[in-house]
N, C-alpha and C. Protein backbone atom coordinates (compact mmCIF):
# COMPACT_ATOMS: atom_id res chain seq x y z
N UNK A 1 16.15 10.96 15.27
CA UNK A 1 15.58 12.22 15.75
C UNK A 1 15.20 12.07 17.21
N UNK A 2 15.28 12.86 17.76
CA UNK A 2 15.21 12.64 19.12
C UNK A 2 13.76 13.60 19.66
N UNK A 3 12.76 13.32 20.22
CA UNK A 3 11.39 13.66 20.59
C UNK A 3 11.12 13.30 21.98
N UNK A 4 10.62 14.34 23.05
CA UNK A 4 10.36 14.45 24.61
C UNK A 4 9.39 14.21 23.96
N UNK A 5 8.64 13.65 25.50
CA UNK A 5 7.00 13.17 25.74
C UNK A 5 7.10 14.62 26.86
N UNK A 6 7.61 14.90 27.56
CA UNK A 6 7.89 15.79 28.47
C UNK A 6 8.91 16.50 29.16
N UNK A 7 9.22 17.58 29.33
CA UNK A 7 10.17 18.64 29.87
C UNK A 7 10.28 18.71 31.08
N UNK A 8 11.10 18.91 32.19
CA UNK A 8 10.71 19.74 33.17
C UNK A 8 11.77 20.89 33.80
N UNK A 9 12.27 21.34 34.37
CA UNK A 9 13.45 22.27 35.18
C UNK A 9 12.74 22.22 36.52
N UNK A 10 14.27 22.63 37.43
CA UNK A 10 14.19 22.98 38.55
C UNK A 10 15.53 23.39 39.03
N UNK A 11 15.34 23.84 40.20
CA UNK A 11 16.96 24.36 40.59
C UNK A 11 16.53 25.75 40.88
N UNK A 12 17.94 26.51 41.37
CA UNK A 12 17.50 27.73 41.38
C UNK A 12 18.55 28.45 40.47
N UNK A 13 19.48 29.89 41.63
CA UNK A 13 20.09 30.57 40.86
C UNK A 13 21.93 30.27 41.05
N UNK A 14 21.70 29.38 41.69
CA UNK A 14 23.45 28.55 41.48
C UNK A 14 23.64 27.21 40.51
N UNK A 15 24.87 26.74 40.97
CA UNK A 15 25.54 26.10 40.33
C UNK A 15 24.57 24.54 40.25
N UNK A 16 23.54 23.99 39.99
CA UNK A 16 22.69 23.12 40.22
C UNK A 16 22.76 21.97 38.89
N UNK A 17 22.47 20.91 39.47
CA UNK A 17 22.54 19.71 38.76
C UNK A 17 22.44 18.24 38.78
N UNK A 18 21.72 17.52 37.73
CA UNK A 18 21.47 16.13 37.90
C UNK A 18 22.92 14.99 37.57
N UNK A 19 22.50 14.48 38.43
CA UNK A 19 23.60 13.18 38.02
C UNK A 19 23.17 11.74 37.60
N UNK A 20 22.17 11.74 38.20
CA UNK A 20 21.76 9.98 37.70
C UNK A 20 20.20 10.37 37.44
N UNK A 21 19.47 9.08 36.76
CA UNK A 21 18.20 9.13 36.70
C UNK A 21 17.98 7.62 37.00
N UNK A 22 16.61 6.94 37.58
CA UNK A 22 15.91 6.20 37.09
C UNK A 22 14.48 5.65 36.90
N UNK A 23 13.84 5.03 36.52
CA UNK A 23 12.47 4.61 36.27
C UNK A 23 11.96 3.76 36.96
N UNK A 24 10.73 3.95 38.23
CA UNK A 24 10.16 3.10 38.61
C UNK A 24 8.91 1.86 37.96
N UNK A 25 8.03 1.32 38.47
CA UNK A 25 7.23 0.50 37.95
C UNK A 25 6.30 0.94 36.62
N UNK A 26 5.66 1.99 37.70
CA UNK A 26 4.93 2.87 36.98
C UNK A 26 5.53 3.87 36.06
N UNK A 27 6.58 3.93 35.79
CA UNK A 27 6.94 4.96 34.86
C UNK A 27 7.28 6.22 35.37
N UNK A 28 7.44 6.52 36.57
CA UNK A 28 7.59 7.66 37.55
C UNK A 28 9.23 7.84 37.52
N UNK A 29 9.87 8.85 37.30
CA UNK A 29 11.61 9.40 37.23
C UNK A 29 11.48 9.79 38.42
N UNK A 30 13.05 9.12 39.07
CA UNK A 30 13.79 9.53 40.49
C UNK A 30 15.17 10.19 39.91
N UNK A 31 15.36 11.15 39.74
CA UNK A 31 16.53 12.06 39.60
C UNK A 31 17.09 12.33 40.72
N UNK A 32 18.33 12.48 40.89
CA UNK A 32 19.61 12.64 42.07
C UNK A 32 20.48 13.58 41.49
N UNK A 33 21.12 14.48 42.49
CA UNK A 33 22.52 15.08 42.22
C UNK A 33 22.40 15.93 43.16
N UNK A 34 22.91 17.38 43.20
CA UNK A 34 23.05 17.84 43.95
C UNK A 34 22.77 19.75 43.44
N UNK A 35 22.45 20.55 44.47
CA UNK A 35 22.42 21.94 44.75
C UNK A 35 23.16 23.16 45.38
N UNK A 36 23.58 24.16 44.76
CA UNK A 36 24.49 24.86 45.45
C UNK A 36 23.52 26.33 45.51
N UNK A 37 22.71 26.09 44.97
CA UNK A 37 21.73 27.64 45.34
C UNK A 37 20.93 28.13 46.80
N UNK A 38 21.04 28.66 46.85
CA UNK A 38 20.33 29.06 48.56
C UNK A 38 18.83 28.70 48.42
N UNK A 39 18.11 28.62 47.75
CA UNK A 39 17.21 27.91 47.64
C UNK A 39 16.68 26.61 46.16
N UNK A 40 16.24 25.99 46.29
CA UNK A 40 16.06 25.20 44.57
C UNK A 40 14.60 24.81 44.83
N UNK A 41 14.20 25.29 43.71
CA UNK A 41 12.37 24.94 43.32
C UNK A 41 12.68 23.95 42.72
N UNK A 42 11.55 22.40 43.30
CA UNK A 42 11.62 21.49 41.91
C UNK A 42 9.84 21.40 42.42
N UNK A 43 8.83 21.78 41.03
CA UNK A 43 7.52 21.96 41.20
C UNK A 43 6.91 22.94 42.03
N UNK A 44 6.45 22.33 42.64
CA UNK A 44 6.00 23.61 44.48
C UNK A 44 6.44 23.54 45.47
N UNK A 45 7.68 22.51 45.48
CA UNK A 45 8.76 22.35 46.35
C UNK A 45 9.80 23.09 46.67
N UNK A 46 10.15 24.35 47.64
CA UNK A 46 11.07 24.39 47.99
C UNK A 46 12.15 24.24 48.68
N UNK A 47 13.33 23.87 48.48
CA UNK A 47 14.34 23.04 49.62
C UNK A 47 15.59 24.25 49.95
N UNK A 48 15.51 24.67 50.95
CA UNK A 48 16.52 25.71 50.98
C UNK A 48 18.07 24.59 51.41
N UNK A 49 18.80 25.15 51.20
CA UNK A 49 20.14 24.46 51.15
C UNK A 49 20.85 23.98 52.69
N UNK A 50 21.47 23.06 52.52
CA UNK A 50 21.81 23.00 53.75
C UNK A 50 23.48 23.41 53.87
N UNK A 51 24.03 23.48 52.38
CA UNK A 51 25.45 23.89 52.55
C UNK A 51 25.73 24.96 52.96
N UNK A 52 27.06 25.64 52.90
CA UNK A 52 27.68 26.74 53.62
C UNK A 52 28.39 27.34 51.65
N UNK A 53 28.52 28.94 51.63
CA UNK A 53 28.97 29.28 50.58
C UNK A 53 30.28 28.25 49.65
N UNK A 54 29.83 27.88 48.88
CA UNK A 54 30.72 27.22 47.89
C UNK A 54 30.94 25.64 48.00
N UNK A 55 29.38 25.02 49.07
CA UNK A 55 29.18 24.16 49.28
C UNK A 55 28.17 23.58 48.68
N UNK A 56 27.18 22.09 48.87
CA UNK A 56 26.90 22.13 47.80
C UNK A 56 25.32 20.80 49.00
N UNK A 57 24.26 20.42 48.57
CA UNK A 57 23.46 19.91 48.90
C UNK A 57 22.73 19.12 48.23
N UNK A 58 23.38 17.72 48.43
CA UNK A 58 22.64 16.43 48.11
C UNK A 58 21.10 16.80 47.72
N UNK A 59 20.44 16.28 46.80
CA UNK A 59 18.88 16.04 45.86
C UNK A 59 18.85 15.16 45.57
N UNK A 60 17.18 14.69 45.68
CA UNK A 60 16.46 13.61 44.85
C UNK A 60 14.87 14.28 45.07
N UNK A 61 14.83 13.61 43.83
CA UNK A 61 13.55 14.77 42.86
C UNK A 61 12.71 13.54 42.56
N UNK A 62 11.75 13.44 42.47
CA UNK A 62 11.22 12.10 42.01
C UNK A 62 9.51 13.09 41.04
N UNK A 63 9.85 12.86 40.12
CA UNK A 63 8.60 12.81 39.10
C UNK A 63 7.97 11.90 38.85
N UNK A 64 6.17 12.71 38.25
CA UNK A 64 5.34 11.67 37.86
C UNK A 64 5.66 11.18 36.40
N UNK A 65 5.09 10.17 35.52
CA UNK A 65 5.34 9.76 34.52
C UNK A 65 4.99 10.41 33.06
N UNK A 66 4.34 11.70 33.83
CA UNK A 66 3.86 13.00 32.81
C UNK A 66 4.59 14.08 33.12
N UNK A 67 5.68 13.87 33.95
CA UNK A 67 6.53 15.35 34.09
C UNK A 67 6.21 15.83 35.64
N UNK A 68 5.18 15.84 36.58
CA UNK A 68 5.36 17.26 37.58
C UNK A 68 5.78 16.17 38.64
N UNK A 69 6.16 17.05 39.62
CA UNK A 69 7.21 17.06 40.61
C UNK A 69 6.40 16.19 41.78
N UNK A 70 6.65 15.19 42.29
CA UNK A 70 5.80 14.36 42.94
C UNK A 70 6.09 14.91 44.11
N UNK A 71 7.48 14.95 44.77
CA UNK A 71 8.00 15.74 45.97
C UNK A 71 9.15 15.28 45.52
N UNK A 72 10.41 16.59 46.41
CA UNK A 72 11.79 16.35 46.35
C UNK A 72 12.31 16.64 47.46
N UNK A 73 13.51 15.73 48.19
CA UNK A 73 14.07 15.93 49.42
C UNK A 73 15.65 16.45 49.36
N UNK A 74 16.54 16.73 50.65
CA UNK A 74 18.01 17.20 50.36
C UNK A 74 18.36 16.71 51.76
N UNK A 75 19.83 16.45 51.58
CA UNK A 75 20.31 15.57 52.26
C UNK A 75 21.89 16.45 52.71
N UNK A 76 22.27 15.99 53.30
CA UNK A 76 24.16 16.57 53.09
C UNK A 76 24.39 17.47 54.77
N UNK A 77 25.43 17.83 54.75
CA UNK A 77 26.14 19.02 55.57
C UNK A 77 26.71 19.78 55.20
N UNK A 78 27.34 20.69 55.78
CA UNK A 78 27.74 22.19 55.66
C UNK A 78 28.78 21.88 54.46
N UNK A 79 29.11 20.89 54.15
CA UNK A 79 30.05 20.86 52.84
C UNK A 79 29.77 20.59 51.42
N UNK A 80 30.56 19.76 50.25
CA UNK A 80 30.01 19.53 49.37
C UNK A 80 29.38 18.10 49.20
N UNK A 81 28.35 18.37 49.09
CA UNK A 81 27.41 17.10 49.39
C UNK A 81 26.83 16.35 47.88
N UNK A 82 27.24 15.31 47.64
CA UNK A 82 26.40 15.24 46.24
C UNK A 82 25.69 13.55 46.08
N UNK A 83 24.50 13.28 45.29
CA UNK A 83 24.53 12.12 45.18
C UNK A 83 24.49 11.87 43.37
N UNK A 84 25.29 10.41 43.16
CA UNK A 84 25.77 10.74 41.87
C UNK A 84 25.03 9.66 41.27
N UNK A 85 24.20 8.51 41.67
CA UNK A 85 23.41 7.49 41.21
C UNK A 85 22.44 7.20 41.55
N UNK A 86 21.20 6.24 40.79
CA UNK A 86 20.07 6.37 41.93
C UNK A 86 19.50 4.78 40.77
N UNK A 87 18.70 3.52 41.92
CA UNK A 87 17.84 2.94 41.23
C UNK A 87 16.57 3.01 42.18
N UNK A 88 15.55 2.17 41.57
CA UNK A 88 14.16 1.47 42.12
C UNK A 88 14.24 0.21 41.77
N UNK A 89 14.13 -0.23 43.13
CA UNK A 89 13.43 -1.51 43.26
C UNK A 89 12.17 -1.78 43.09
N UNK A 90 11.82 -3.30 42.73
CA UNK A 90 10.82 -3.61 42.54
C UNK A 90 9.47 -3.70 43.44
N UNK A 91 9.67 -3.21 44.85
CA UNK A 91 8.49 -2.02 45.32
C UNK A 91 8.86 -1.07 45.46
N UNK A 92 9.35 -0.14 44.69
CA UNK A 92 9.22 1.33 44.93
C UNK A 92 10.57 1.84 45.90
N UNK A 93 11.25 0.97 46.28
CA UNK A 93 12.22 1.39 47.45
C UNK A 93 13.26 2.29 46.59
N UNK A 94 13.89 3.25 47.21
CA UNK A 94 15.07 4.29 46.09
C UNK A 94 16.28 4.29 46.99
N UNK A 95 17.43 3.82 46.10
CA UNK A 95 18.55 3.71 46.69
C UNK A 95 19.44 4.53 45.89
N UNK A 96 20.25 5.54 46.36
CA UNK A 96 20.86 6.45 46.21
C UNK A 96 22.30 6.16 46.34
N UNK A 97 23.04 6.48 45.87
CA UNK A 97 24.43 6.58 46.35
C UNK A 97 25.42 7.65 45.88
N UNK A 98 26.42 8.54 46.54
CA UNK A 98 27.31 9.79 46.01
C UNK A 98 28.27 9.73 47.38
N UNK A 99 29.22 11.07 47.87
CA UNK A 99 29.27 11.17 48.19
C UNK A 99 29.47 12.57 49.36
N UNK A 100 30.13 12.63 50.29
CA UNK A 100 29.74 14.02 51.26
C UNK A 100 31.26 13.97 51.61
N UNK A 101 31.68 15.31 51.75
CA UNK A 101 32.93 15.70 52.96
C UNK A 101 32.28 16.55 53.60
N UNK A 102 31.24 16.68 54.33
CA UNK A 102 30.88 17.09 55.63
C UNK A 102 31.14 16.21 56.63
N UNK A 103 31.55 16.72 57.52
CA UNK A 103 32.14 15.76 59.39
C UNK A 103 30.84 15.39 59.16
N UNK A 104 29.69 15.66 58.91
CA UNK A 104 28.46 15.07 59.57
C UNK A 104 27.32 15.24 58.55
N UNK A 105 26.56 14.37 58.02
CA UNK A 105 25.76 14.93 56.93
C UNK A 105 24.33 14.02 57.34
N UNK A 106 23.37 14.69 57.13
CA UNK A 106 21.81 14.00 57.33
C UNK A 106 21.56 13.86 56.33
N UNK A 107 20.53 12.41 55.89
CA UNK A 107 19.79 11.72 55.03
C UNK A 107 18.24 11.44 55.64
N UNK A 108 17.66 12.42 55.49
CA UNK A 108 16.37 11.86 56.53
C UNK A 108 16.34 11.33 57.78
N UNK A 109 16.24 10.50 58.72
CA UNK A 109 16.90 9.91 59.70
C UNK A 109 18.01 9.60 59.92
N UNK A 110 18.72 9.55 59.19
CA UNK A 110 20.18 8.87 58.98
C UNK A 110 21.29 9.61 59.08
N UNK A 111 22.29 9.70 60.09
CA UNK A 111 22.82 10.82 60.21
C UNK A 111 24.02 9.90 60.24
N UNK A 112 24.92 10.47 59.47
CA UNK A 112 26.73 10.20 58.75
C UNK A 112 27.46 10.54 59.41
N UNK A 113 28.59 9.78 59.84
CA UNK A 113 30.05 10.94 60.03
C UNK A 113 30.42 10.29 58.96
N UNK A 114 31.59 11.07 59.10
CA UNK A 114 32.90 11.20 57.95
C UNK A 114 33.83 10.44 58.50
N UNK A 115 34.76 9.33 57.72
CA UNK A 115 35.60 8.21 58.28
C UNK A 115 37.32 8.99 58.03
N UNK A 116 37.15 10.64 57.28
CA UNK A 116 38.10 10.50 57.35
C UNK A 116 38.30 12.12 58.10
C-alpha cells in the first residue's frame, strides 16, 4: 500500500514537470525539471519563465522535510531548457544536470554557450 507523509504541487498553466528528485541530510527534497508556463508558483515563489513560446525553462524546487517550498530557482534561455537529474552532497551542495539548446543559457552566475 502506498501512504504520503506529504503532498505538494506547483507549476502553473503549461506544460510543467519534474524529472529527478533527491534527499538531503536533513530530509529536505531538491526536485529538478523544467517549465513551459509563463509563470510557475512553487509555494510563494514565483518564477516567470525565461523561454520564448513553445520553449521551455530549467527548475529546481527544493522543499522542507514536511512539504513547503523552501525557495525555487530557473535557469535556461530562450529555448528548451530542461534539467533531468539532481543529487546532494554531503554539505548541502546541489548538483544538477539536463540539458539546453539555447545559444546561451544562465544558471545563476554561470552563463553557457552552446557547443553546437
Amino acid at each position: 500500500a502506498f501512504w504520503a507523509e506529504w503532498v505538494n504541487t506547483g507549476g502553473g498553466t503549461g506544460s510543467d514537470g519534474l524529472r529527478g528528485t533527491a534527499m538531503d541530510g536533513a530530509g529536505n527534497i531538491v526536485a529538478v525539471g523544467s517549465f513551459s508556463s509563463a509563470t510557475a508558483s512553487f509555494g510563494t515563489w514565483a518564477l516567470p519563465s525565461i523561454g520564448t513560446l513553445g520553449g521551455s525553462t530549467a527548475l529546481v524546487w527544493k522543499m522542507s522535510n514536511t512539504g513547503s517550498t523552501l525557495w525555487s530557482d530557473r535557469g535556461g534561455g530562450t529555448g528548451w531548457d530542461q534539467l533531468l537529474a539532481v543529487a546532494v552532497g554531503s554539505s548541502g551542495d546541489i548538483v544538477a544536470v539536463g540539458n539546453f539548446n539555447s545559444a546561451v543559457a544562465t544558471f545563476g552566475k554561470r552563463v553557457l554557450s552552446s557547443i553546437s
